[in-house]
PDB file of N, CA and C in Angstrom:
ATOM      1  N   UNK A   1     124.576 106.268  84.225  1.00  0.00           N
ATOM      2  CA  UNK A   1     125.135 104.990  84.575  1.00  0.00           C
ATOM      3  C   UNK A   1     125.657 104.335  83.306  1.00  0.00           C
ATOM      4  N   UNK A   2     127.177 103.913  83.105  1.00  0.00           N
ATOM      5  CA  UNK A   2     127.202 102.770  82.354  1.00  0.00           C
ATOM      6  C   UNK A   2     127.253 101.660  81.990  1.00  0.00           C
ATOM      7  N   UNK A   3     127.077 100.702  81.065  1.00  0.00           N
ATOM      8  CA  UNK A   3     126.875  99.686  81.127  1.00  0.00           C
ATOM      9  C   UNK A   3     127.810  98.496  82.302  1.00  0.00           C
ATOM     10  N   UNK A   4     129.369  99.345  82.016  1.00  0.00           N
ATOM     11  CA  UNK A   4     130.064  98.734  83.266  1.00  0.00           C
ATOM     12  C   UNK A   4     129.644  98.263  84.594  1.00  0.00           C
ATOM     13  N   UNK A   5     129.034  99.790  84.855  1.00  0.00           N
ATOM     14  CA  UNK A   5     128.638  99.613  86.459  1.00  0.00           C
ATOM     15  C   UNK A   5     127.644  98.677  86.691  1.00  0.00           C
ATOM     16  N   UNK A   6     126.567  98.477  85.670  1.00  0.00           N
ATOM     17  CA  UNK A   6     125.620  97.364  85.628  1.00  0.00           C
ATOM     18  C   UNK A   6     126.011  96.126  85.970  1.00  0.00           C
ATOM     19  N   UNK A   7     127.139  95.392  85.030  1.00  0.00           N
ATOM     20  CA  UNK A   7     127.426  94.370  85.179  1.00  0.00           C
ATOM     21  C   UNK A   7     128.349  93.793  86.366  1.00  0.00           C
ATOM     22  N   UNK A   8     129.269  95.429  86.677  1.00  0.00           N
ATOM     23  CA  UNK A   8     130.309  94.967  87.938  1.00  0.00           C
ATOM     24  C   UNK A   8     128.889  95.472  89.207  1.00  0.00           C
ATOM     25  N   UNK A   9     128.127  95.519  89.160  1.00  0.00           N
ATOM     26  CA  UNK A   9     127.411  95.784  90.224  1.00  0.00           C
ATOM     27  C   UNK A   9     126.454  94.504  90.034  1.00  0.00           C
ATOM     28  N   UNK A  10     125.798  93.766  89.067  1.00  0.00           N
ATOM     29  CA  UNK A  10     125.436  92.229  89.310  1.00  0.00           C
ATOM     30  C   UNK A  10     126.589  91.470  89.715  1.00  0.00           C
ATOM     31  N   UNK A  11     127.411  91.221  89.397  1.00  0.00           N
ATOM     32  CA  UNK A  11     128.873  90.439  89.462  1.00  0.00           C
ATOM     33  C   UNK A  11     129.089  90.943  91.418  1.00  0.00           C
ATOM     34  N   UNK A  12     128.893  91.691  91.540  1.00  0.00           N
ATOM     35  CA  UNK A  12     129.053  91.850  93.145  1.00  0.00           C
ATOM     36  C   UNK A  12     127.899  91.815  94.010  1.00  0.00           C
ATOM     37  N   UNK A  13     126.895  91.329  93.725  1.00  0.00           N
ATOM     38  CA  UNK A  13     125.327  90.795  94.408  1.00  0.00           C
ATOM     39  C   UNK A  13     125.634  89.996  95.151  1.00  0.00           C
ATOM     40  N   UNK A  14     126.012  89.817  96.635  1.00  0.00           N
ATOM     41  CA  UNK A  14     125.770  89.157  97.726  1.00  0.00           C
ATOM     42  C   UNK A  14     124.386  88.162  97.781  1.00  0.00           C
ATOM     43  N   UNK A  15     124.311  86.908  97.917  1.00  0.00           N
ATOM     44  CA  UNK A  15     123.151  85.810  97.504  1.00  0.00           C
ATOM     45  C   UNK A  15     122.028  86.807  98.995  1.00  0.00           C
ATOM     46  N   UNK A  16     123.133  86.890 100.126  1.00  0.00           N
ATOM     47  CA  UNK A  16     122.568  86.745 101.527  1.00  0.00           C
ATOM     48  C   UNK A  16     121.662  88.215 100.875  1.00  0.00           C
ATOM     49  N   UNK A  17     122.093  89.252 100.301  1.00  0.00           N
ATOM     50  CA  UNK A  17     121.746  91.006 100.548  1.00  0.00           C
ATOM     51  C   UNK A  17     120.133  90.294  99.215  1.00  0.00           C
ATOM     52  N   UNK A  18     120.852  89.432  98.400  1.00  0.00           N
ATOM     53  CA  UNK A  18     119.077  89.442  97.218  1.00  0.00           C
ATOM     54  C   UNK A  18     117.919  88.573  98.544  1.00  0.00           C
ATOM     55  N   UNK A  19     118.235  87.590  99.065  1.00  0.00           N
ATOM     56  CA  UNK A  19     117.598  87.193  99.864  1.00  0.00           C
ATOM     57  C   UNK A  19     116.294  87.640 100.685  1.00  0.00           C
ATOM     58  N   UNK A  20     118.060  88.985 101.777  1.00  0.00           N
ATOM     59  CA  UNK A  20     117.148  89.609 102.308  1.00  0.00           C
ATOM     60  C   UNK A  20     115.792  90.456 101.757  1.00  0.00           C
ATOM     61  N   UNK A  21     116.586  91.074 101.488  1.00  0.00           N
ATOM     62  CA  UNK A  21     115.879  91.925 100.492  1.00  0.00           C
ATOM     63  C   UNK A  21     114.119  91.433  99.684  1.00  0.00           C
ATOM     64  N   UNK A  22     114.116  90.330  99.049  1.00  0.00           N
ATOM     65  CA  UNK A  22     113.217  89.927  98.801  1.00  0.00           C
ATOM     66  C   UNK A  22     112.218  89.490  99.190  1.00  0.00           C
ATOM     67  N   UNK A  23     112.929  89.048 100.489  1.00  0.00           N
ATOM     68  CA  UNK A  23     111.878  88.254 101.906  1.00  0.00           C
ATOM     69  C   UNK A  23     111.087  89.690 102.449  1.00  0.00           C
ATOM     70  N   UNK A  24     111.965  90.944 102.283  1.00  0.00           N
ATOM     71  CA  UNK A  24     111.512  92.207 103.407  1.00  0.00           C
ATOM     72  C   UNK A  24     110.263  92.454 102.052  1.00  0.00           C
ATOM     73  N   UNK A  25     110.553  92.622 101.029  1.00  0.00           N
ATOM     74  CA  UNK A  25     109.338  93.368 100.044  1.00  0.00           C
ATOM     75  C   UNK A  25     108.238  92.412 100.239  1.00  0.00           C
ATOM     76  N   UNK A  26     108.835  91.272 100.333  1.00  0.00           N
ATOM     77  CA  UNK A  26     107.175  89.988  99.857  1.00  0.00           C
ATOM     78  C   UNK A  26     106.734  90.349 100.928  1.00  0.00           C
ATOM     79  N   UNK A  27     107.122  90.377 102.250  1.00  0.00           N
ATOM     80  CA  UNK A  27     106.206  90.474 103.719  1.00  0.00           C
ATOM     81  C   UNK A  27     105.602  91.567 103.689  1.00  0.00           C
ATOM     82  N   UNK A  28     105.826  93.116 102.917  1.00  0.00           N
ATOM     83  CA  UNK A  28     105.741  93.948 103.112  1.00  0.00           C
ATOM     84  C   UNK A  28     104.393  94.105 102.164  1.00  0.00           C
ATOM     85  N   UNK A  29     104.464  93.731 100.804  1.00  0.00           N
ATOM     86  CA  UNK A  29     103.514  93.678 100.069  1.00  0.00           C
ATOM     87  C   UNK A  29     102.188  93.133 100.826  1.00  0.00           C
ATOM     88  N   UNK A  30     102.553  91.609 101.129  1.00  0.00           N
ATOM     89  CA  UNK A  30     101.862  90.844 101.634  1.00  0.00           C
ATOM     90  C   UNK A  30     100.894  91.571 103.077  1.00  0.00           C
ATOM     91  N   UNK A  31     101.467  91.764 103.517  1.00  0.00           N
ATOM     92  CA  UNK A  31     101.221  92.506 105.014  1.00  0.00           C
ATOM     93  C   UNK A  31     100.263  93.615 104.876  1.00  0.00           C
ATOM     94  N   UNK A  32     100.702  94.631 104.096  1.00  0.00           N
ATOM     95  CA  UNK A  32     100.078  95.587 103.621  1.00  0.00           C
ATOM     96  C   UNK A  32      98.774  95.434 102.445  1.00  0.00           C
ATOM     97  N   UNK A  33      98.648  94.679 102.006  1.00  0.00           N
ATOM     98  CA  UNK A  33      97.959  94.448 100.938  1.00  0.00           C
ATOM     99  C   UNK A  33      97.753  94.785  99.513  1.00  0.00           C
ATOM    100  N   UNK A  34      98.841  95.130  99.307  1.00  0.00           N
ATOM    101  CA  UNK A  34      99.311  95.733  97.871  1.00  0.00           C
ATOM    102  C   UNK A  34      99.237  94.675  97.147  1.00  0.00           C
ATOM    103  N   UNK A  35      98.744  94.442  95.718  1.00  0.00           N
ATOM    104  CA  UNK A  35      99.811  94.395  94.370  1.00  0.00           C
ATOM    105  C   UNK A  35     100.352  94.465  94.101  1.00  0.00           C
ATOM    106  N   UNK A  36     101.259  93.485  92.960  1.00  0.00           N
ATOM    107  CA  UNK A  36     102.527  93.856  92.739  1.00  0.00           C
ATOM    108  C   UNK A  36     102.556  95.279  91.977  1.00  0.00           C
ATOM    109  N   UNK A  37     101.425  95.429  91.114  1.00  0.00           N
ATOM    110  CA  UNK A  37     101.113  96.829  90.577  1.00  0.00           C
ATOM    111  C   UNK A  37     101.282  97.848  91.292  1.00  0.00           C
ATOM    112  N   UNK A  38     100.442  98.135  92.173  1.00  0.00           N
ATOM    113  CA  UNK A  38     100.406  98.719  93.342  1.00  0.00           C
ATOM    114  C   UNK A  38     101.463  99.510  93.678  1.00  0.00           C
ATOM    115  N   UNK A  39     102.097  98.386  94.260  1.00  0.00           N
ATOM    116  CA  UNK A  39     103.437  98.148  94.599  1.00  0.00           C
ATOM    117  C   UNK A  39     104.207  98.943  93.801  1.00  0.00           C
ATOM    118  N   UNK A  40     104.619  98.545  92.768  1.00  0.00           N
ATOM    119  CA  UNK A  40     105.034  98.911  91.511  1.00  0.00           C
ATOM    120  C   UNK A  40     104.691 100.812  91.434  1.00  0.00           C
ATOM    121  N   UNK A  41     103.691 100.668  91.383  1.00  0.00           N
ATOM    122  CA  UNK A  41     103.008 102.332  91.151  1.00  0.00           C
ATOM    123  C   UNK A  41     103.413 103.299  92.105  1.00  0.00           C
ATOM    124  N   UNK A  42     104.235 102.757  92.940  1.00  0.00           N
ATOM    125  CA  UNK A  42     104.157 103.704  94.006  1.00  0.00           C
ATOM    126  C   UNK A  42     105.672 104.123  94.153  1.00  0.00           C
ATOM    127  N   UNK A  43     106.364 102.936  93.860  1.00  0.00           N
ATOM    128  CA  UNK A  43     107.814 103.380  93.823  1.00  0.00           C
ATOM    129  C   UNK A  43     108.522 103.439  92.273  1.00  0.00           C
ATOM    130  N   UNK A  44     107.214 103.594  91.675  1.00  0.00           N
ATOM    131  CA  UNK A  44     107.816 103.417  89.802  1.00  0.00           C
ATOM    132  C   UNK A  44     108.522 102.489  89.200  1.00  0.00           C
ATOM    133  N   UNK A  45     107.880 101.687  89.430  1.00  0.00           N
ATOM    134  CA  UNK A  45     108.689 100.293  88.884  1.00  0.00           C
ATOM    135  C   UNK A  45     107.317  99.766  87.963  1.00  0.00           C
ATOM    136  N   UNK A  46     107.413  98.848  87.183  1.00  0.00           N
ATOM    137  CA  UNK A  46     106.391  97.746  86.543  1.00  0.00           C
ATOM    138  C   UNK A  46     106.281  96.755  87.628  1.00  0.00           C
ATOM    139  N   UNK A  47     105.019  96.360  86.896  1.00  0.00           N
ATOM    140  CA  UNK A  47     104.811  95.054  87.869  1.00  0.00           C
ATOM    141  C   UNK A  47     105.486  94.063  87.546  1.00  0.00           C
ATOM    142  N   UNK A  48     106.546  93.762  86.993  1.00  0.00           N
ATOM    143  CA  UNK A  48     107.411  92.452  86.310  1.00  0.00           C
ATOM    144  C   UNK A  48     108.390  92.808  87.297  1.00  0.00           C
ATOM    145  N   UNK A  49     109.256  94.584  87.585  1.00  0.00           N
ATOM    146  CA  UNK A  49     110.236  93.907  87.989  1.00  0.00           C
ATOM    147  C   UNK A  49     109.714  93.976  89.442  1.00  0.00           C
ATOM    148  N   UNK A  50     108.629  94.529  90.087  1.00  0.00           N
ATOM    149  CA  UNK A  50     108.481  93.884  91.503  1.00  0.00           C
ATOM    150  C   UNK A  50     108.451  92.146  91.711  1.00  0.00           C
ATOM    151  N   UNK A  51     107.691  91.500  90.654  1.00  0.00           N
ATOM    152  CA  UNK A  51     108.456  89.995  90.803  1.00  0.00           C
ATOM    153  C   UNK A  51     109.479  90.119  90.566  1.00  0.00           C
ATOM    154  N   UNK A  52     110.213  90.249  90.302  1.00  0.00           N
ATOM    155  CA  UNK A  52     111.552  89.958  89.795  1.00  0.00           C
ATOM    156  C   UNK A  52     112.131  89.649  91.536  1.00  0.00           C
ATOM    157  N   UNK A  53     111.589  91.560  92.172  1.00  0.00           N
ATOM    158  CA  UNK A  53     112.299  91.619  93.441  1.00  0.00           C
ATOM    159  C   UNK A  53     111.781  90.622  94.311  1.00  0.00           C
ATOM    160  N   UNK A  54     110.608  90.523  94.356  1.00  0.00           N
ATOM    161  CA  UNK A  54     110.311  89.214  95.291  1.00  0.00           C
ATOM    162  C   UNK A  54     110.922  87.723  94.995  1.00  0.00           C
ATOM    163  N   UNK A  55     111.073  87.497  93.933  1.00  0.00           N
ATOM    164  CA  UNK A  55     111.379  86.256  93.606  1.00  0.00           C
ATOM    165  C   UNK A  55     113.313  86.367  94.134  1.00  0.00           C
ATOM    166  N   UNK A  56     113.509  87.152  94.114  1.00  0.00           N
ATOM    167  CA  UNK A  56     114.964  87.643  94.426  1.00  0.00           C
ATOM    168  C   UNK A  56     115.930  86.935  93.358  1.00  0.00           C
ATOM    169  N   UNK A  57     115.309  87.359  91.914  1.00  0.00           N
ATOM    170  CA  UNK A  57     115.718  87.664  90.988  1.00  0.00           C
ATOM    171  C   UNK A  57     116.688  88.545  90.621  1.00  0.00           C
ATOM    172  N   UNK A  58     116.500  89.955  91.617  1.00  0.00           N
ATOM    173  CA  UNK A  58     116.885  91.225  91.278  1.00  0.00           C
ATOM    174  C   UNK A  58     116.944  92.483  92.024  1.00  0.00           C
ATOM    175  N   UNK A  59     117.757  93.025  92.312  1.00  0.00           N
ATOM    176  CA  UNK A  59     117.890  93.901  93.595  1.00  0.00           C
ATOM    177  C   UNK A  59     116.791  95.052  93.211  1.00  0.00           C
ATOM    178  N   UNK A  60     116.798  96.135  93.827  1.00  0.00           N
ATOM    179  CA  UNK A  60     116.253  97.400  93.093  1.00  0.00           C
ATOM    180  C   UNK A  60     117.176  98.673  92.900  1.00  0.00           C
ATOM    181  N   UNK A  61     116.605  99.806  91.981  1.00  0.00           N
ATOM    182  CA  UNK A  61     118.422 100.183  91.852  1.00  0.00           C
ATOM    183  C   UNK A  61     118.242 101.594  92.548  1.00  0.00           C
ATOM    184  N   UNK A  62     119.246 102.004  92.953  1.00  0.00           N
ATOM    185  CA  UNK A  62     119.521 102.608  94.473  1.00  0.00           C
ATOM    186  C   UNK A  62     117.800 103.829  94.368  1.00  0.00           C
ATOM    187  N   UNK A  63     117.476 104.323  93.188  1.00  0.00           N
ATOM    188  CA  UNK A  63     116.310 105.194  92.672  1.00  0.00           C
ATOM    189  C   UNK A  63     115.330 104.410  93.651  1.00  0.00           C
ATOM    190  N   UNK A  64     114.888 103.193  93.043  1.00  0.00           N
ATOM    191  CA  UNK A  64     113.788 102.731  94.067  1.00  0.00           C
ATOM    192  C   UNK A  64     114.260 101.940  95.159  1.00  0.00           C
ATOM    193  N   UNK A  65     115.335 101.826  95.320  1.00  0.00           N
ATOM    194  CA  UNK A  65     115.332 100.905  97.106  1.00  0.00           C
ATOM    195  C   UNK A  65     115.238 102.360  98.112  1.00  0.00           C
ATOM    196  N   UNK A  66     115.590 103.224  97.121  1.00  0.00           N
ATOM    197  CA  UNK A  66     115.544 104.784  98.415  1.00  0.00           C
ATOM    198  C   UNK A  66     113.756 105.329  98.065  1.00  0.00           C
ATOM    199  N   UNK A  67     112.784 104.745  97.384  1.00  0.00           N
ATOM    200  CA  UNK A  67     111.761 104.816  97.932  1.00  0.00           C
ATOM    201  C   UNK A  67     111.410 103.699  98.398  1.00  0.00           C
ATOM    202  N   UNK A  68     111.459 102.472  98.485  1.00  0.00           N
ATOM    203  CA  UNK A  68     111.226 101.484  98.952  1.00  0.00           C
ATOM    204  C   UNK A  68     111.556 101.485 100.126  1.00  0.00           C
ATOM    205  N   UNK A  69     112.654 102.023 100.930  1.00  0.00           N
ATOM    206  CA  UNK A  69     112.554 102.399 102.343  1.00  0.00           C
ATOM    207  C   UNK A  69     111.545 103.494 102.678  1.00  0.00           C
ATOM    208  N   UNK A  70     111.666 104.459 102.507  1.00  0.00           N
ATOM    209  CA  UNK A  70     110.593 105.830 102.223  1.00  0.00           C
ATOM    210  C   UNK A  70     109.648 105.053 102.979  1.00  0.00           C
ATOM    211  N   UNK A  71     108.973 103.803 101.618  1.00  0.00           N
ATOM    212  CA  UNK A  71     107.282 103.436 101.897  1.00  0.00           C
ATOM    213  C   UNK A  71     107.060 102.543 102.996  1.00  0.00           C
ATOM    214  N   UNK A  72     108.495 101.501 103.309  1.00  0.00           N
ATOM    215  CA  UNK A  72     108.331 100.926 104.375  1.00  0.00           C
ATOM    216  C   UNK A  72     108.883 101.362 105.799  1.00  0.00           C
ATOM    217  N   UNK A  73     109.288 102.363 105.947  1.00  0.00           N
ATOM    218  CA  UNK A  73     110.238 103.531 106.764  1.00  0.00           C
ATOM    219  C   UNK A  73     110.871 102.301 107.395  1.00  0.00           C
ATOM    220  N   UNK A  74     111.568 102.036 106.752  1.00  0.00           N
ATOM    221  CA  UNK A  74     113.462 101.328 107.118  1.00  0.00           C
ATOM    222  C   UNK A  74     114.481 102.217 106.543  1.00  0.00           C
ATOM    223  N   UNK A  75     115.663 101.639 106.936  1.00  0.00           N
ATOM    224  CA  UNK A  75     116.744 102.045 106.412  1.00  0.00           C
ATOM    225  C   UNK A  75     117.753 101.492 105.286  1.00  0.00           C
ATOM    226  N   UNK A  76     118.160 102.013 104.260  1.00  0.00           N
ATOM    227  CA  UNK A  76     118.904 101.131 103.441  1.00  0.00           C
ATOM    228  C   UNK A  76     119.424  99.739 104.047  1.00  0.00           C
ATOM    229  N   UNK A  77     120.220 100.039 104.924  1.00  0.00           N
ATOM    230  CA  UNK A  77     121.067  98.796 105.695  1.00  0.00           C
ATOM    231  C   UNK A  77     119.528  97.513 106.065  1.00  0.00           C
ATOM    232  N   UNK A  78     118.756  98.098 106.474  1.00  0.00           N
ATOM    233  CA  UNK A  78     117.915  96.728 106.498  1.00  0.00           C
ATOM    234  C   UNK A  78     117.401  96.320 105.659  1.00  0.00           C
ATOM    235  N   UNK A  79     117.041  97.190 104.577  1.00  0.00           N
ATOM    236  CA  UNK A  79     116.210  96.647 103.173  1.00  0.00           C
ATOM    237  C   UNK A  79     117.319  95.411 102.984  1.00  0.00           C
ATOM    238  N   UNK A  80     118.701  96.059 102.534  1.00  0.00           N
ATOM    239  CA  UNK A  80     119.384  95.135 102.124  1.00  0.00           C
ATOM    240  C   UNK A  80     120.570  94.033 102.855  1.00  0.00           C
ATOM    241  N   UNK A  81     119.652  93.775 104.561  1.00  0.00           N
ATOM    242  CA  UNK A  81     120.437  92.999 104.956  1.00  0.00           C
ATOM    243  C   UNK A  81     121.579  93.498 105.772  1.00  0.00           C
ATOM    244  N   UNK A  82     122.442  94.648 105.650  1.00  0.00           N
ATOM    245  CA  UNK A  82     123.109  94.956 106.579  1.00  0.00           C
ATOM    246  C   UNK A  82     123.073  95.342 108.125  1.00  0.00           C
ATOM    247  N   UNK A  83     124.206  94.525 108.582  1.00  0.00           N
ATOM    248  CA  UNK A  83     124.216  95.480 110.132  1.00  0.00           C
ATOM    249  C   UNK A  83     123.867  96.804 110.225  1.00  0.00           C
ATOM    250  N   UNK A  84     123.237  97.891 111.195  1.00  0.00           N
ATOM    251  CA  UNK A  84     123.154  99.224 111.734  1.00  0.00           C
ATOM    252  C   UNK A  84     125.093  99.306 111.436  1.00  0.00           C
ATOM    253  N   UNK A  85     125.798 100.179 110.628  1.00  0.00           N
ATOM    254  CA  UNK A  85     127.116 100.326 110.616  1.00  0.00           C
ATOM    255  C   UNK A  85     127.262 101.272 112.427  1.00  0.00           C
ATOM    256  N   UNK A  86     126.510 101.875 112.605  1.00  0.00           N
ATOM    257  CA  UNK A  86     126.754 102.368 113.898  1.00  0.00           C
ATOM    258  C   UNK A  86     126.990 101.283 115.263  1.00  0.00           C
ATOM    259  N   UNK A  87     126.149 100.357 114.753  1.00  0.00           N
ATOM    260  CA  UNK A  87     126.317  99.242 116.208  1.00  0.00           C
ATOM    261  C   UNK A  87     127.574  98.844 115.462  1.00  0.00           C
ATOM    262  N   UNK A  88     128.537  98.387 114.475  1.00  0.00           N
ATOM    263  CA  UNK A  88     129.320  97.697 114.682  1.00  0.00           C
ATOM    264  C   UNK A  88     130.979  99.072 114.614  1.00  0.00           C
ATOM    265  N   UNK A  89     130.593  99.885 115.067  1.00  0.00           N
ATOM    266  CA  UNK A  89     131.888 100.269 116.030  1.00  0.00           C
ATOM    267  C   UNK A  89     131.830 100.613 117.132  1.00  0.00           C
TER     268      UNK A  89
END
């Protein structure tokens, strides 16, 4: 990855997709009873940037939102807020 894609990929962060996103991990943590460690340990992240993601600070990058569905068995499109692309044709 280079530094480009970093910044044109913050610069294109939808408020609604950090939102979602953050609301689905906190319930999920919460629900489940994890730590942010925990948490963290399981999809390889630190425990800083799982706040980060809850606070919806910060998306996760495609490495852990594709275990972060894995652990919560969703699908990309809902982690981050999107329609099923199949229901909308």
């Amino acid at each position: 990855m280079y530094l480009g894609d970093i910044v044109s990929r913050k610069q294109n962060e939808d408020p609604a997709m950090i939102t979602s996103c953050a609301e689905m991990i906190d319930k999920f943590i919460i629900d489940n009873n994890y730590t942010n460690k925990q948490f963290g340990d399981v999809i390889g992240v630190d425990e800083a940037t799982v706040r980060k993601y809850r606070k919806g600070e910060t998306l996760p990058s495609h490495a852990a939102a594709k275990k972060i569905t894995l652990l919560m068995k969703i699908r990309y499109h809902e982690l981050m807020g999107y329609k099923d692309p199949k229901e909308e044709q």
